[in-house]
N, C-alpha and C. Protein backbone atom coordinates (compact mmCIF):
# COMPACT_ATOMS: atom_id res chain seq x y z
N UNK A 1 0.80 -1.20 0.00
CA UNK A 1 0.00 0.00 0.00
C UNK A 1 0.85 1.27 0.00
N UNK A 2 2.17 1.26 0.95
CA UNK A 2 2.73 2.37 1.05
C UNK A 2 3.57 2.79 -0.34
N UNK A 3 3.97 1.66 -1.22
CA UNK A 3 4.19 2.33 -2.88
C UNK A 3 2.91 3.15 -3.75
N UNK A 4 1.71 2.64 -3.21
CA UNK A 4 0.96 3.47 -4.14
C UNK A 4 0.34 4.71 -3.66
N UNK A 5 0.67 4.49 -2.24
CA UNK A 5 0.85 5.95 -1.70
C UNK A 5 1.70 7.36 -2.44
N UNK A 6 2.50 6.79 -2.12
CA UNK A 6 3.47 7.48 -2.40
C UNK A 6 2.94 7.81 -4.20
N UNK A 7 2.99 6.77 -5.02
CA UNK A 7 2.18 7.24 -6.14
C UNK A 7 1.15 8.36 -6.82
N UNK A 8 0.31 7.92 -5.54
CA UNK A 8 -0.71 8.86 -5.90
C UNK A 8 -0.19 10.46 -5.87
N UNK A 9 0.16 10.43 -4.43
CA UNK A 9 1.16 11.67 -4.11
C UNK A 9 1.71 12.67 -4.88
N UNK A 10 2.69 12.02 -5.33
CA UNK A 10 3.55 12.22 -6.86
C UNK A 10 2.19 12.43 -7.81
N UNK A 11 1.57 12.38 -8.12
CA UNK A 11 0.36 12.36 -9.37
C UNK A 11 -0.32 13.79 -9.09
N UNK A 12 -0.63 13.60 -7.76
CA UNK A 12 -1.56 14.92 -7.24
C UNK A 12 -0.76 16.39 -7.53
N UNK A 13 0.65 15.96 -7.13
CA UNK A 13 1.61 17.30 -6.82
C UNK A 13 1.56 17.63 -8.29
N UNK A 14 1.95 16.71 -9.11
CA UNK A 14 2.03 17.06 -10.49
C UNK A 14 0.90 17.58 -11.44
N UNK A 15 -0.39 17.41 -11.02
CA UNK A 15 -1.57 17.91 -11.33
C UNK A 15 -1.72 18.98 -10.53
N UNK A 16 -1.55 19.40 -9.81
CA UNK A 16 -1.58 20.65 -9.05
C UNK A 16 -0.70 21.54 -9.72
N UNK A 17 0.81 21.06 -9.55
CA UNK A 17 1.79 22.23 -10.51
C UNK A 17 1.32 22.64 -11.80
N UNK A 18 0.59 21.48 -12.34
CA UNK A 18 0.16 22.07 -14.09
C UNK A 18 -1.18 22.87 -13.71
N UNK A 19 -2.21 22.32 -12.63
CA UNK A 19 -3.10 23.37 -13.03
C UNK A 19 -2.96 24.72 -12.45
N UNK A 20 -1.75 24.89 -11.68
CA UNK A 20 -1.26 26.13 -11.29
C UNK A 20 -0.53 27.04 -11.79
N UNK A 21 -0.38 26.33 -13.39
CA UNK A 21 1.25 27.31 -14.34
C UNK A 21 0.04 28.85 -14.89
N UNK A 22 1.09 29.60 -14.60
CA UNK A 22 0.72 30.92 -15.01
C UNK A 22 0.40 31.11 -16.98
N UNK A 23 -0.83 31.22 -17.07
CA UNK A 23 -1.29 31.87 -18.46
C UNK A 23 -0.72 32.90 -18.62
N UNK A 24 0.63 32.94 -20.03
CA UNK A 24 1.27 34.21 -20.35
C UNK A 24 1.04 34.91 -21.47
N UNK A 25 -0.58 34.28 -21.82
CA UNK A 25 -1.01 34.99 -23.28
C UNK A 25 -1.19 36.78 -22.44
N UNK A 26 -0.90 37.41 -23.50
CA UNK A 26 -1.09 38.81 -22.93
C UNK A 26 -2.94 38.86 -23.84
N UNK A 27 -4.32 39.89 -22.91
CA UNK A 27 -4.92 39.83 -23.34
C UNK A 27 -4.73 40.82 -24.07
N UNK A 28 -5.70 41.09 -25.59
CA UNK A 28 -6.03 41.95 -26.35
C UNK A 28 -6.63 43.59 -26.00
N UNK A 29 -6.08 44.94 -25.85
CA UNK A 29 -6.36 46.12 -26.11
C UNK A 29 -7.25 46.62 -26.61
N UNK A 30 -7.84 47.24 -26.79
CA UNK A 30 -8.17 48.28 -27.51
C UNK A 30 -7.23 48.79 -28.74
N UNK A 31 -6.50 48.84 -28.20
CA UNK A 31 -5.53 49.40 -29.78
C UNK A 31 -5.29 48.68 -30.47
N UNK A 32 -5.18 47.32 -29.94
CA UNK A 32 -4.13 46.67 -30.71
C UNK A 32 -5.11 44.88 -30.54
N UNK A 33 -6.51 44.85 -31.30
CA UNK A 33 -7.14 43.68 -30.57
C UNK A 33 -7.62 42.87 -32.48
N UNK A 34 -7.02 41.52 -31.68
CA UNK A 34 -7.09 40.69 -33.07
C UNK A 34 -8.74 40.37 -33.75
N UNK A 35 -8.59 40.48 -34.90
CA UNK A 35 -9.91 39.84 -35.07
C UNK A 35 -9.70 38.55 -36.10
N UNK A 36 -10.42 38.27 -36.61
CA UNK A 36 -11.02 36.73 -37.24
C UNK A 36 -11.50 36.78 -38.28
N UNK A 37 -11.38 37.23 -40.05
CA UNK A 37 -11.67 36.98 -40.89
C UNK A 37 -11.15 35.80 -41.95
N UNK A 38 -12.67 35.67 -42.42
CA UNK A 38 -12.57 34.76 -43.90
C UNK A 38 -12.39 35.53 -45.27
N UNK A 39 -12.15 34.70 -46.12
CA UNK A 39 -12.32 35.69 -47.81
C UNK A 39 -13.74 36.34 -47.70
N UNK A 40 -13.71 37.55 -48.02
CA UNK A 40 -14.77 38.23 -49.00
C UNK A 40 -15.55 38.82 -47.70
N UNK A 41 -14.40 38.78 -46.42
CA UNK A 41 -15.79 39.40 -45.36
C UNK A 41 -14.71 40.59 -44.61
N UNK A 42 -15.04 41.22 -44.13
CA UNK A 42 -14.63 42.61 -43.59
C UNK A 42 -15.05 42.38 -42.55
N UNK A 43 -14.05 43.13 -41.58
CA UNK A 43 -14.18 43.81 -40.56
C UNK A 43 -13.85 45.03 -40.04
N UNK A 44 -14.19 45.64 -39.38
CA UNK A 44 -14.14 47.15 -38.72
C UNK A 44 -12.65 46.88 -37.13
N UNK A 45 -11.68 47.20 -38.00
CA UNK A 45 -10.80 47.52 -37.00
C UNK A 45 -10.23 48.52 -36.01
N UNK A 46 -11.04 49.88 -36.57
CA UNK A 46 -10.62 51.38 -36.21
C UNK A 46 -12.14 51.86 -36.13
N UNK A 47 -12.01 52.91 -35.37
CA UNK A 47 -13.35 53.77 -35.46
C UNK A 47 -14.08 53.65 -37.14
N UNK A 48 -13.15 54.47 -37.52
CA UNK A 48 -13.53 54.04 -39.50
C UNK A 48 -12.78 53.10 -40.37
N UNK A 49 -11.90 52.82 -39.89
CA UNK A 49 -11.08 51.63 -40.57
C UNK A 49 -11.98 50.18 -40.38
N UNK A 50 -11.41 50.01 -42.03
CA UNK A 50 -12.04 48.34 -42.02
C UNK A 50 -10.72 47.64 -42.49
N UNK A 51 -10.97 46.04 -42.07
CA UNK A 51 -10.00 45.41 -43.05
C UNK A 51 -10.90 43.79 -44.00
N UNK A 52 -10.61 43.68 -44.99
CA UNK A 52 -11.06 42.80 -45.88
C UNK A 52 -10.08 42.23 -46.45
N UNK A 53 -10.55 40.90 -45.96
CA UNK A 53 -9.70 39.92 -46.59
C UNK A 53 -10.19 39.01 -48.07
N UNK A 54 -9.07 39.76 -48.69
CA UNK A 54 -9.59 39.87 -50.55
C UNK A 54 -8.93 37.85 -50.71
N UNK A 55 -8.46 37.24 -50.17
CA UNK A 55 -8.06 35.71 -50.94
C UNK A 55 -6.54 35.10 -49.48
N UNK A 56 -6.98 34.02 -49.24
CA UNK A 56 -6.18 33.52 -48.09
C UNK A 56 -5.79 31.46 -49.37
N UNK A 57 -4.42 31.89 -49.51
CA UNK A 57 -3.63 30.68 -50.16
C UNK A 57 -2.96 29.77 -49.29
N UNK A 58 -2.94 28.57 -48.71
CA UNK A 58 -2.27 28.02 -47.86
C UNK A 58 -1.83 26.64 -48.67
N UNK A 59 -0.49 26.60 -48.73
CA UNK A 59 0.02 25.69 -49.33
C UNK A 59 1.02 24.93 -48.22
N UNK A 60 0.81 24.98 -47.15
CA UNK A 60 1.56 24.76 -45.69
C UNK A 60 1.52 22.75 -45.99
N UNK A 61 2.52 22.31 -45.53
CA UNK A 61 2.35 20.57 -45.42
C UNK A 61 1.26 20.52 -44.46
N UNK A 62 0.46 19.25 -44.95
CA UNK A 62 -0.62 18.77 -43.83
C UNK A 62 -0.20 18.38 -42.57
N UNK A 63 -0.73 18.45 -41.60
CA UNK A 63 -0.63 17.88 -40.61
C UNK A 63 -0.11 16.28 -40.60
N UNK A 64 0.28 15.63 -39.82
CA UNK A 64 0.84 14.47 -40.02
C UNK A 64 0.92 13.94 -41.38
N UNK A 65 1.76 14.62 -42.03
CA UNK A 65 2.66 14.29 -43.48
C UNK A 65 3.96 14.90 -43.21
N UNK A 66 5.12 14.10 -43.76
CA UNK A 66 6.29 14.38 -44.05
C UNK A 66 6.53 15.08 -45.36
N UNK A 67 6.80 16.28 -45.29
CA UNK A 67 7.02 17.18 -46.86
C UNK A 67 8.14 17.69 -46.64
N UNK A 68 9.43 17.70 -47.74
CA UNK A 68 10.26 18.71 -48.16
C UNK A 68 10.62 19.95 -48.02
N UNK A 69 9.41 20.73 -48.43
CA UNK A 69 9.15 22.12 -47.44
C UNK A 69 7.87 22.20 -47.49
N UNK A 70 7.62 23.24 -46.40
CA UNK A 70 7.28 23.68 -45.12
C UNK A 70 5.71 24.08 -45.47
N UNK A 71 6.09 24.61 -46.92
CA UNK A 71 4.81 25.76 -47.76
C UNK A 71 5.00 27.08 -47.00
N UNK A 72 3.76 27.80 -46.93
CA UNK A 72 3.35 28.90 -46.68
C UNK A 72 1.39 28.92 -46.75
N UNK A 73 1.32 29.99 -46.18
CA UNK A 73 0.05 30.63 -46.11
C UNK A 73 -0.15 32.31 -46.20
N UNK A 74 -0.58 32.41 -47.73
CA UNK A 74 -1.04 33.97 -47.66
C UNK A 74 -2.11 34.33 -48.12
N UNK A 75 -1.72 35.55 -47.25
CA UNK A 75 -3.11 36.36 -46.86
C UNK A 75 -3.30 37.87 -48.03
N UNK A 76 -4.51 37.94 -48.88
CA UNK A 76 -4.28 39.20 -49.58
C UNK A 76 -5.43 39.93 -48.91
N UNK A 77 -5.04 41.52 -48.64
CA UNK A 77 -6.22 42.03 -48.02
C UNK A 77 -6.30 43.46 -48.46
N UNK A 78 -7.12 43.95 -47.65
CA UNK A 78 -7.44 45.69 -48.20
C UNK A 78 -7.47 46.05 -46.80
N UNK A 79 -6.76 47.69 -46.74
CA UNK A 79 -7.18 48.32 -45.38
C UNK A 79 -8.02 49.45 -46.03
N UNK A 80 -9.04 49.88 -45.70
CA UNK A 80 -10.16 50.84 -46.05
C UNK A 80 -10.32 51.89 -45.19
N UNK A 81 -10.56 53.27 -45.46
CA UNK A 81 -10.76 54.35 -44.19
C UNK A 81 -12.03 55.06 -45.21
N UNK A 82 -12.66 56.02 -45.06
CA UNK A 82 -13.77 56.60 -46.01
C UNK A 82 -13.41 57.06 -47.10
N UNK A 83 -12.13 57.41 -47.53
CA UNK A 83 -11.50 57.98 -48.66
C UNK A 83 -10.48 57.15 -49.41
N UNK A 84 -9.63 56.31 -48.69
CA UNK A 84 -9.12 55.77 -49.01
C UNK A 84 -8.55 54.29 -48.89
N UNK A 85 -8.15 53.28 -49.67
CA UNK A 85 -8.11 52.19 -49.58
C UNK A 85 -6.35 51.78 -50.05
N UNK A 86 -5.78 50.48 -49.14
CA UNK A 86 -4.49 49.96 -49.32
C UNK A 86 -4.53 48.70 -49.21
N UNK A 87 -4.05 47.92 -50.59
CA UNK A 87 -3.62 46.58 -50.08
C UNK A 87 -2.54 46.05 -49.87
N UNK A 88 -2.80 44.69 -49.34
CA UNK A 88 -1.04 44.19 -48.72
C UNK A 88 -1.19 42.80 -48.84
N UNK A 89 -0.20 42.23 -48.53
CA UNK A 89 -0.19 40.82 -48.56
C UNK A 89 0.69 40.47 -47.48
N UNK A 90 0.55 39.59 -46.64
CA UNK A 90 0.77 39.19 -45.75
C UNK A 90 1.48 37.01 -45.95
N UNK A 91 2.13 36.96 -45.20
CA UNK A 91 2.70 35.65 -45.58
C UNK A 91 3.51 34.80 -43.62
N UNK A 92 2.87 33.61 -43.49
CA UNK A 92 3.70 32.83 -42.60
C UNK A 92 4.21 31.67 -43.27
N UNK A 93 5.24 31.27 -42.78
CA UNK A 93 5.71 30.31 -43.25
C UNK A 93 6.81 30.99 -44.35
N UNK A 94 7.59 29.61 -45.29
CA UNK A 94 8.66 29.72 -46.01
C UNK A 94 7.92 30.76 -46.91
N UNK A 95 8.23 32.53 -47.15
CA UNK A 95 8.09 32.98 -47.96
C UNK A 95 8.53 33.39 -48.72
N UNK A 96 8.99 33.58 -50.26
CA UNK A 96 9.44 34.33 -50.95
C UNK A 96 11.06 33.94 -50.70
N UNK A 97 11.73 34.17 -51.76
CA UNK A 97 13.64 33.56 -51.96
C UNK A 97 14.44 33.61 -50.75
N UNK A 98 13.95 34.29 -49.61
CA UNK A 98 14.81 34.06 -48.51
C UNK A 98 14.05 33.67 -47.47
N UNK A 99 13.20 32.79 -47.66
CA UNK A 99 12.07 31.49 -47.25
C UNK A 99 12.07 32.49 -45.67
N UNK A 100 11.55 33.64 -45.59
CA UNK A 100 11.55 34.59 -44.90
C UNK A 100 9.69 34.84 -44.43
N UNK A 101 9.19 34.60 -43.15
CA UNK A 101 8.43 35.16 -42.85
C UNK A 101 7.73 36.90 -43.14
N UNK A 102 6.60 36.95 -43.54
CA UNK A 102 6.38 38.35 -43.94
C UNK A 102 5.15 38.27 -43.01
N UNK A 103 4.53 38.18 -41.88
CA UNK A 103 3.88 38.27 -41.16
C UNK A 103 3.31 39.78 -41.12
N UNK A 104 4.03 40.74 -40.99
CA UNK A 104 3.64 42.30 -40.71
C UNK A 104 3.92 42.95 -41.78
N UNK A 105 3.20 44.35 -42.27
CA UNK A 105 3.52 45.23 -42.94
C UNK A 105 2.78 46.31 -42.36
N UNK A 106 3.67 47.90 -43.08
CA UNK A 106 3.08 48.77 -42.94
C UNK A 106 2.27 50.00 -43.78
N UNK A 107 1.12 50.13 -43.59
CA UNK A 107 0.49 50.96 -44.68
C UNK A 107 -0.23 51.71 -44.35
N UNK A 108 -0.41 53.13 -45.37
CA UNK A 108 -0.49 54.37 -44.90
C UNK A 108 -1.89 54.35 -45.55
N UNK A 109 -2.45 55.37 -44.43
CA UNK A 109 -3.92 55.69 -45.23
C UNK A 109 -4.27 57.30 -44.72
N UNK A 110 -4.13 58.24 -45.67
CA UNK A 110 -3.93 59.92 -45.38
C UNK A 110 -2.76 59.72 -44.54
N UNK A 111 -3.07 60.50 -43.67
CA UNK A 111 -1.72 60.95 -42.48
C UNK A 111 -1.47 59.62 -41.41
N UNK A 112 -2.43 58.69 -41.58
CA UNK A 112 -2.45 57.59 -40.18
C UNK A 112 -1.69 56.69 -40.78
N UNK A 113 -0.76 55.83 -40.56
CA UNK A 113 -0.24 54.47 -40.37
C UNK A 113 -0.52 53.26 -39.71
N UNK A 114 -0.62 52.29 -40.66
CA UNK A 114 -1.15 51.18 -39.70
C UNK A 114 -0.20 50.41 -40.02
N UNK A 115 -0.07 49.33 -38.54
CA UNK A 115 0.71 47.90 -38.82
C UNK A 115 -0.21 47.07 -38.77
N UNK A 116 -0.18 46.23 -40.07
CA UNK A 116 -1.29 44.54 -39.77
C UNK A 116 -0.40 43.50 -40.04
N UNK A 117 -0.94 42.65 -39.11
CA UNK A 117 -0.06 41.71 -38.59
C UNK A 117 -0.56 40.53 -38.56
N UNK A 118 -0.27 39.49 -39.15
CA UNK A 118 -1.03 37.96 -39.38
C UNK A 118 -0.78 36.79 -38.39
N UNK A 119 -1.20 36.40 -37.74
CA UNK A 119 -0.87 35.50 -36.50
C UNK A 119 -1.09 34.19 -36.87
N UNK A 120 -2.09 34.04 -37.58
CA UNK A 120 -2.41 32.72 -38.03
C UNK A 120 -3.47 32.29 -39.13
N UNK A 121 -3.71 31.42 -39.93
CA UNK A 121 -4.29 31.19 -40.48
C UNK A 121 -4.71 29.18 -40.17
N UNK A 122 -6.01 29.60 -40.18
CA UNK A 122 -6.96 28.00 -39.45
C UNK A 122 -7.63 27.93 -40.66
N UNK A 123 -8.28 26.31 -40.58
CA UNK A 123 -7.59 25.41 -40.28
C UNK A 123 -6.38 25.14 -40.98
N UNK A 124 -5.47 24.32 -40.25
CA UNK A 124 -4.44 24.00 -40.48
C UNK A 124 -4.43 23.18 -41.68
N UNK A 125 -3.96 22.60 -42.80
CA UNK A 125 -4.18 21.86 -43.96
C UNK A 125 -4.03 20.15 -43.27
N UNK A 126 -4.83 19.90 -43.58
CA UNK A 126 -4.76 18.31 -42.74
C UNK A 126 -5.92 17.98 -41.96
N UNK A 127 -6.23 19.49 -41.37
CA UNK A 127 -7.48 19.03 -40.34
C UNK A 127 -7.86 19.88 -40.74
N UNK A 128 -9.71 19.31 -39.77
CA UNK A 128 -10.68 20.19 -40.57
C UNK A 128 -11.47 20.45 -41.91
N UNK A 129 -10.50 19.64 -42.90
CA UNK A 129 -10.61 19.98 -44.47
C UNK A 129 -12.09 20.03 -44.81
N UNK A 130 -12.32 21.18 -45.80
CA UNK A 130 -14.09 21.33 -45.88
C UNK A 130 -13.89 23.04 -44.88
N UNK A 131 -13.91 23.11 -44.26
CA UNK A 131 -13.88 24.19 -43.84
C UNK A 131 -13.36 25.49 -43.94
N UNK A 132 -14.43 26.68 -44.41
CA UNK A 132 -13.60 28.16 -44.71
C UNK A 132 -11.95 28.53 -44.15
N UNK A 133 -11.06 28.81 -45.03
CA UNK A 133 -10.08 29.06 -44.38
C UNK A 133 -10.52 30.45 -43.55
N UNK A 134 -9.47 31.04 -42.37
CA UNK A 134 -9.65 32.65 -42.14
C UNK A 134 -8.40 32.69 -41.49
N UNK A 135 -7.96 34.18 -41.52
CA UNK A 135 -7.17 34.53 -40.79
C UNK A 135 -7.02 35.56 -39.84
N UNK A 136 -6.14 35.43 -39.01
CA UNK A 136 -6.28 35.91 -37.42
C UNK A 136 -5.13 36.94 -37.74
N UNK A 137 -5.86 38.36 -37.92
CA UNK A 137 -5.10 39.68 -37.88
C UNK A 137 -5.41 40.58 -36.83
N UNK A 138 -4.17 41.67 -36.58
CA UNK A 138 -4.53 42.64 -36.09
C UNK A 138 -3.77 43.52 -36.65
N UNK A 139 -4.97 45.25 -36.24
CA UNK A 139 -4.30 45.93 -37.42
C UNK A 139 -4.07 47.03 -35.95
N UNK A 140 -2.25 47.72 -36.20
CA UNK A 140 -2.31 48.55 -34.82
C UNK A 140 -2.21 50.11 -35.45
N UNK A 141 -2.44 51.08 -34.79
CA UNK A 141 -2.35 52.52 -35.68
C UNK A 141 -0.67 52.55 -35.24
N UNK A 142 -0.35 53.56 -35.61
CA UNK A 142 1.17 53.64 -35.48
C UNK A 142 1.40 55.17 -34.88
């Protein structure tokens, strides 16, 4: 009995330490708070700013497959204010000749600057399949 004592023991402490580890996601702002689009749908990121996501390409390896490389996933979008409109393209993963992440860019609309910034794009290729791609941006003023 006194080995599975001791067992349990050990089990408890270790379930206790994990459900005690500190969450270090920082939450989302006001300034600076992600949202969740698919192709062909907009959202309102700024008082008057929108962002629309014009076509999301993910050529990323599936989930449990062994591939060569890595792919990528990009994102083409529009930033909109009442007068004026900017697009960008956005990229994770191996992008472009120096298989270089392009996650962020910056673009001007009148006198304001924005950074948008791509965090992710779901589902992952492998899982899920059938389902709208979207991607997880945020756009910050500068």
């Amino acid at each position: 009995m006194t080995p599975f004592k001791n067992l349990y023991g050990l089990l408890l402490l270790g379930l206790l330490a994990i459900g005690c580890e500190k969450d270090n996601k920082v939450a989302p702002t006001e300034n600076n708070q992600a949202v969740t689009v698919k192709v062909n749908q907009a959202a309102r990121v700024k008082q008057n700013v929108t962002l629309n996501v014009d076509s999301i390409t993910d050529s990323r390896c599936p989930a449990n497959a062994s591939c060569v490389w890595y792919g990528n996933a990009q994102v083409k979008f529009t930033l909109k204010n009442e007068t004026q409109s900017q697009s960008g393209e956005l990229c994770l993963g191996q992008c472009g000749q120096q298989l270089k992440g392009r996650d962020a860019v910056t673009l001007q609309l009148g006198s304001t600057s924005y950074e948008v910034i791509l965090s992710e794009v779901s589902p992952f290729p492998g899982l899920e399949d059938g389902k709208p791609k979207e991607a997880v941006i945020t756009v910050n003023q500068k």
